[in-house]
PDB file of N, CA and C in Angstrom:
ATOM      1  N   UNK A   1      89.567  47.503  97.339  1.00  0.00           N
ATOM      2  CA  UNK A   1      88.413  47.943  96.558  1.00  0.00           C
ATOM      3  C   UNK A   1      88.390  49.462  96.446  1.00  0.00           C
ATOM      4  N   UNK A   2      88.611  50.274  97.733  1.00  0.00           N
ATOM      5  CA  UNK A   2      88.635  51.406  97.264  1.00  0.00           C
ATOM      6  C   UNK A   2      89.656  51.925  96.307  1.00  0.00           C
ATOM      7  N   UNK A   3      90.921  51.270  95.947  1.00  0.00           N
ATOM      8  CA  UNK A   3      91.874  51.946  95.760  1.00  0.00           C
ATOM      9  C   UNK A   3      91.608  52.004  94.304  1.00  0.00           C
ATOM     10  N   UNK A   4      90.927  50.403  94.020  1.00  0.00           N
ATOM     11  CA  UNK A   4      90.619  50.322  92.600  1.00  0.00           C
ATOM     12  C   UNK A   4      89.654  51.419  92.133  1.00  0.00           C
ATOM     13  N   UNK A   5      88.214  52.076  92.616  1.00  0.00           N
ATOM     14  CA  UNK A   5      87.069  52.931  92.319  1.00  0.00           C
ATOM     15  C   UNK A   5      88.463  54.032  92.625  1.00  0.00           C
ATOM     16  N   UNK A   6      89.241  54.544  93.064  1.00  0.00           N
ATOM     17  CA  UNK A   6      89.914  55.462  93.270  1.00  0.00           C
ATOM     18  C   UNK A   6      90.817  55.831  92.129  1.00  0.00           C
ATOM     19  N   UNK A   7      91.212  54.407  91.992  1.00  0.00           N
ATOM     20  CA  UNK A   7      91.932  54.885  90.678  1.00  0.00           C
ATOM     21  C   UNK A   7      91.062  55.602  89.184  1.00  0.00           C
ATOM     22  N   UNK A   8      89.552  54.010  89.152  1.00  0.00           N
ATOM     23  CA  UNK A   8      88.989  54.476  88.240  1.00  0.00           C
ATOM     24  C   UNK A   8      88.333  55.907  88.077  1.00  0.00           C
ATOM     25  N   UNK A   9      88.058  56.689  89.216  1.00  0.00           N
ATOM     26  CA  UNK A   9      87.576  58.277  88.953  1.00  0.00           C
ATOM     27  C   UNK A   9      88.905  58.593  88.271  1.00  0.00           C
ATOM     28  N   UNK A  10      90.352  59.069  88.814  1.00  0.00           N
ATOM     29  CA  UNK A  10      91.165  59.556  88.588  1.00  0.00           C
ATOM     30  C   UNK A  10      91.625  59.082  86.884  1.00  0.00           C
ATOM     31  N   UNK A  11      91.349  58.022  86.516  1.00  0.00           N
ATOM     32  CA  UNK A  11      91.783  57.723  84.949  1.00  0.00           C
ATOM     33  C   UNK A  11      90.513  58.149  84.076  1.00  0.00           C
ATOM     34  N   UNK A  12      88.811  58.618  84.685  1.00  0.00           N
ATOM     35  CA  UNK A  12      88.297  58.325  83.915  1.00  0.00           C
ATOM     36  C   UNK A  12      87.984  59.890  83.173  1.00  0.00           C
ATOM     37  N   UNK A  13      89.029  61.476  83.581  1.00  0.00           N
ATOM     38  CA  UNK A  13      89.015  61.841  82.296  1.00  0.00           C
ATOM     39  C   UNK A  13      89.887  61.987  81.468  1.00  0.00           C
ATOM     40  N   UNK A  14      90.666  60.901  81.107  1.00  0.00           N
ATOM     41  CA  UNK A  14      91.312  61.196  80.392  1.00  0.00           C
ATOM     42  C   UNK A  14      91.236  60.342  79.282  1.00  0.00           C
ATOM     43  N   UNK A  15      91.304  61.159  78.153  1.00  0.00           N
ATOM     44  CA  UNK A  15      90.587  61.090  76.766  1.00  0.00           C
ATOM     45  C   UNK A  15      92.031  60.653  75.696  1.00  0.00           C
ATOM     46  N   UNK A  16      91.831  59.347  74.583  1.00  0.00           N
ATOM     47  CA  UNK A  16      92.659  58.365  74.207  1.00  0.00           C
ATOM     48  C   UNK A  16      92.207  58.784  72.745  1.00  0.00           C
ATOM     49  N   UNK A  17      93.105  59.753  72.126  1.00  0.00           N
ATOM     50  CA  UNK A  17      92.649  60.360  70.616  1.00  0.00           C
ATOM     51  C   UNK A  17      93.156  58.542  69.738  1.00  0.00           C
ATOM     52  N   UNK A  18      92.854  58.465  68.483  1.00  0.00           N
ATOM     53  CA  UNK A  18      93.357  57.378  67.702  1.00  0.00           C
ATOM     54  C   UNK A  18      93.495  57.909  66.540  1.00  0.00           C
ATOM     55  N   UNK A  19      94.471  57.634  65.573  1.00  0.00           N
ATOM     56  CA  UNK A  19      95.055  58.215  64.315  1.00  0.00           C
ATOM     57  C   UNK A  19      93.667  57.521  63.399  1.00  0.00           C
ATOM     58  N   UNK A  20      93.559  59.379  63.172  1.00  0.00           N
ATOM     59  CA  UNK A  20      92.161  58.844  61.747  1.00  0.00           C
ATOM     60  C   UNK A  20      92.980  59.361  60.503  1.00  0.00           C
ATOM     61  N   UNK A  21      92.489  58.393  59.553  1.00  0.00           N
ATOM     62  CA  UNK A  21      92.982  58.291  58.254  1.00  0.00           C
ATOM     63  C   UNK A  21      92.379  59.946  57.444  1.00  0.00           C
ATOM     64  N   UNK A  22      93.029  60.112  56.780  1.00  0.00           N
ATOM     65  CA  UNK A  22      92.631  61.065  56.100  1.00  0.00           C
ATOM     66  C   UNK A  22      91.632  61.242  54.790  1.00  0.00           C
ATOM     67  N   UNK A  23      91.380  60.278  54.766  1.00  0.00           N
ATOM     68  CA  UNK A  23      89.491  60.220  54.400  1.00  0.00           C
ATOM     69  C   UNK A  23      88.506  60.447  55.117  1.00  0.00           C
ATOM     70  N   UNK A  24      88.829  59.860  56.415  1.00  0.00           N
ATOM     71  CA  UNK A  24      87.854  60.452  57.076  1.00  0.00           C
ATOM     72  C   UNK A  24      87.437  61.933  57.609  1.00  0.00           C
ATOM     73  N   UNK A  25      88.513  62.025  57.873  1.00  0.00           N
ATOM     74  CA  UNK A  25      88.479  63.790  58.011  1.00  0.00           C
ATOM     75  C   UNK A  25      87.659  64.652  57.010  1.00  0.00           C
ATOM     76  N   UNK A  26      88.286  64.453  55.645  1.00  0.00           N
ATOM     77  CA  UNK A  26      87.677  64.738  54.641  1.00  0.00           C
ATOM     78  C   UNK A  26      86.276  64.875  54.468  1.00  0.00           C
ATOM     79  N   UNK A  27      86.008  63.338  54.699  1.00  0.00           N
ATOM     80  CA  UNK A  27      84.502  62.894  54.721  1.00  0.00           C
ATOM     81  C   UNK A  27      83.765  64.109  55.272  1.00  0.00           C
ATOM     82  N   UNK A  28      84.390  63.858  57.234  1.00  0.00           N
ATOM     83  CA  UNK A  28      83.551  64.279  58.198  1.00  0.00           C
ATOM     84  C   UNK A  28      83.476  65.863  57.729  1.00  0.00           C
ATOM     85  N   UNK A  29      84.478  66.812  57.381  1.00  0.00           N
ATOM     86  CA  UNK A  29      84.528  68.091  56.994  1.00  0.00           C
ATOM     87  C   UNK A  29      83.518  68.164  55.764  1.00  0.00           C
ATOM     88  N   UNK A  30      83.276  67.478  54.846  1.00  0.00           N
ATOM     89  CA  UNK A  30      82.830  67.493  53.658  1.00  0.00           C
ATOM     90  C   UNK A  30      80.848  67.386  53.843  1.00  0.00           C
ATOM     91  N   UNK A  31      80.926  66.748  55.434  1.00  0.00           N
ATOM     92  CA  UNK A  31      79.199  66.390  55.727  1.00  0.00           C
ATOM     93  C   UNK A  31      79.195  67.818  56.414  1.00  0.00           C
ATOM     94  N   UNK A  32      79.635  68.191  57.290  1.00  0.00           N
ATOM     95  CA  UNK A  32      79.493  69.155  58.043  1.00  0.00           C
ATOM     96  C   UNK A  32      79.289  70.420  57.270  1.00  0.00           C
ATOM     97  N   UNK A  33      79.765  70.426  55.959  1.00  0.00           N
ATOM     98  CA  UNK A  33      79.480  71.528  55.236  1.00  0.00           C
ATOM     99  C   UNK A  33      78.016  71.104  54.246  1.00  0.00           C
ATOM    100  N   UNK A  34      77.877  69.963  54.463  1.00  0.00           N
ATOM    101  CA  UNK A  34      76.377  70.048  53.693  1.00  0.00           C
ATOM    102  C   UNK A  34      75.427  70.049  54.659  1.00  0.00           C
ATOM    103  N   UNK A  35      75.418  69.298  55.594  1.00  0.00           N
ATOM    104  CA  UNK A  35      74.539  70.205  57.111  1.00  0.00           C
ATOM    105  C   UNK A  35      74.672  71.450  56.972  1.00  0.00           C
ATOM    106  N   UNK A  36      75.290  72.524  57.328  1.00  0.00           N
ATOM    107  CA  UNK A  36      75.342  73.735  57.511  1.00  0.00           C
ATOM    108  C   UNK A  36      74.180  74.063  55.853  1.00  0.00           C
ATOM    109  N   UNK A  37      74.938  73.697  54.761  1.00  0.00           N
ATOM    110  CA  UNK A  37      73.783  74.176  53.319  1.00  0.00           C
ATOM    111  C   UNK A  37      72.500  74.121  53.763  1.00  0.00           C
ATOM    112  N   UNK A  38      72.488  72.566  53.971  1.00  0.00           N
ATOM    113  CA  UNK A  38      70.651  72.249  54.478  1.00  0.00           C
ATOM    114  C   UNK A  38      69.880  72.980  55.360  1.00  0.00           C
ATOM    115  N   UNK A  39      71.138  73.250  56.732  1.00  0.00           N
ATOM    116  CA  UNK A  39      70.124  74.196  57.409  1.00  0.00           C
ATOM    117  C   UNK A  39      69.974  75.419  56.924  1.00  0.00           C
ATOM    118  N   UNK A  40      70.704  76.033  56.266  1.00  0.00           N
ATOM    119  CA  UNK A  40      70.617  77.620  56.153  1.00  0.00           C
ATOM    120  C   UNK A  40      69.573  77.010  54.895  1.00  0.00           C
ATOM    121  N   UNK A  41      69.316  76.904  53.748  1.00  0.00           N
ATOM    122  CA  UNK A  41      68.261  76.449  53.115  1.00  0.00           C
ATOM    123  C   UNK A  41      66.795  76.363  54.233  1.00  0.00           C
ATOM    124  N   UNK A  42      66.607  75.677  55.228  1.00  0.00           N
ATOM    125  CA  UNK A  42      65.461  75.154  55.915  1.00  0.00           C
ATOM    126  C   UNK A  42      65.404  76.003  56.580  1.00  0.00           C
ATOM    127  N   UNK A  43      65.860  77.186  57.053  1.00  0.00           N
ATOM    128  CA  UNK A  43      65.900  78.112  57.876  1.00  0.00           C
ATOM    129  C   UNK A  43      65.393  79.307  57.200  1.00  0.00           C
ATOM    130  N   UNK A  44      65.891  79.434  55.477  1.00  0.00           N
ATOM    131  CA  UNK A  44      65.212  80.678  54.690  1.00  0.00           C
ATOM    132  C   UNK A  44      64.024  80.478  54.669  1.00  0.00           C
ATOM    133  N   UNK A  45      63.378  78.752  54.190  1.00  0.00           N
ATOM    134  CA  UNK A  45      62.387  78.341  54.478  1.00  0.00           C
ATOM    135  C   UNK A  45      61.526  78.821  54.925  1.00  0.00           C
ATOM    136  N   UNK A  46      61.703  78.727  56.543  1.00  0.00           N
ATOM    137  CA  UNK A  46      60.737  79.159  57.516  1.00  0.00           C
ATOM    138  C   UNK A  46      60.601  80.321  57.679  1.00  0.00           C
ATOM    139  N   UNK A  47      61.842  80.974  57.523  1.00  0.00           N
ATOM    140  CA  UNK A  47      61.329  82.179  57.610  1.00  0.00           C
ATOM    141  C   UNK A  47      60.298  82.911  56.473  1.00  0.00           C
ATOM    142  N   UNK A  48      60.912  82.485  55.574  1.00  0.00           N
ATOM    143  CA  UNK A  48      60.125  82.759  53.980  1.00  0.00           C
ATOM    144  C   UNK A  48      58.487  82.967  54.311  1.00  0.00           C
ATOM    145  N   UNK A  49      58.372  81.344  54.938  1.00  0.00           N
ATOM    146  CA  UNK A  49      56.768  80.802  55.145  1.00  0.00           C
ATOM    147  C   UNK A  49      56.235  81.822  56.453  1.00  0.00           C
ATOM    148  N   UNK A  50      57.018  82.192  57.352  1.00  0.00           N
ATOM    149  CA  UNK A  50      56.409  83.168  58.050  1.00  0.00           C
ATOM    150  C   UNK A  50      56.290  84.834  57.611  1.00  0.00           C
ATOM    151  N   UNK A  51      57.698  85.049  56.653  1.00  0.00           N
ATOM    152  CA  UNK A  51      56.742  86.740  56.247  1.00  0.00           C
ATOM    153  C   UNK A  51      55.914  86.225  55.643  1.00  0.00           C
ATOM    154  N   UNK A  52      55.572  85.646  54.782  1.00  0.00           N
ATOM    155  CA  UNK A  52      54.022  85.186  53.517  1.00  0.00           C
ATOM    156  C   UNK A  52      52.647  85.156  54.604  1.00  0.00           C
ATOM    157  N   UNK A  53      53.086  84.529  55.823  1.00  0.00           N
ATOM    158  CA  UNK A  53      52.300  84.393  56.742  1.00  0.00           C
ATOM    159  C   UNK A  53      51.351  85.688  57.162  1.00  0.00           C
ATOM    160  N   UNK A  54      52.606  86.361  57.835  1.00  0.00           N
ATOM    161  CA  UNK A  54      52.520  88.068  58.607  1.00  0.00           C
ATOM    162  C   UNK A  54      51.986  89.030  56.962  1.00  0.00           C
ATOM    163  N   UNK A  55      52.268  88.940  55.945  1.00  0.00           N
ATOM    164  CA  UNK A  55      51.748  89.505  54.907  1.00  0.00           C
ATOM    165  C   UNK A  55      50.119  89.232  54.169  1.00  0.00           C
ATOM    166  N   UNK A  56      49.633  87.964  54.667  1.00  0.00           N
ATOM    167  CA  UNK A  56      48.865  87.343  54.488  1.00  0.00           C
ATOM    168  C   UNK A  56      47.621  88.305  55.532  1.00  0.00           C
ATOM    169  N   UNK A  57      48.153  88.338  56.756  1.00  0.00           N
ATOM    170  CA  UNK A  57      47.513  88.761  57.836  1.00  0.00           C
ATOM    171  C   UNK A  57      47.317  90.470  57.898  1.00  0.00           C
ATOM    172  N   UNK A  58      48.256  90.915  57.267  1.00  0.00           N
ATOM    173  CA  UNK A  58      48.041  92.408  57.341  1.00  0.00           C
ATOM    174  C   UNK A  58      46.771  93.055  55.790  1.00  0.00           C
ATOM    175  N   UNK A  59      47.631  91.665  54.855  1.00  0.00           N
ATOM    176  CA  UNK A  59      46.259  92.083  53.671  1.00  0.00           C
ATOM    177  C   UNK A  59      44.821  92.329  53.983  1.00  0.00           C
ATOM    178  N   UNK A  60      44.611  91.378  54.644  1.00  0.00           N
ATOM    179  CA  UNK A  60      43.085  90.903  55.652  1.00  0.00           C
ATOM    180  C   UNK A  60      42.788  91.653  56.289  1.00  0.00           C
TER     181      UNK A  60
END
């Protein structure tokens, strides 16, 4: 029993890549660049909505 839990620590980091097709790659590269759009969009956003904010407050 121990030898078996002994083995399993010793195998368990090692990491088993699998051949991805090259659509997927594509895909995954192709989302990752529209995440990045969305956030920088949602990020001018907020900031946008906070100078209007701080400008709002100094008019006053």
């Amino acid at each position: 029993m121990r030898k078996l839990l002994l083995s399993l620590v010793m195998l368990a980091p090692v990491s088993v890549f699998a051949a991805v097709p090259a659509g997927v790659t594509t895909a995954l590269t192709d989302a990752s660049a529209d995440v990045t759009t969305i956030g920088g969009v949602i990020l001018l956003v907020v900031v946008a909505a906070a100078v209007i904010s701080f400008l709002r407050r100094v008019i006053h």
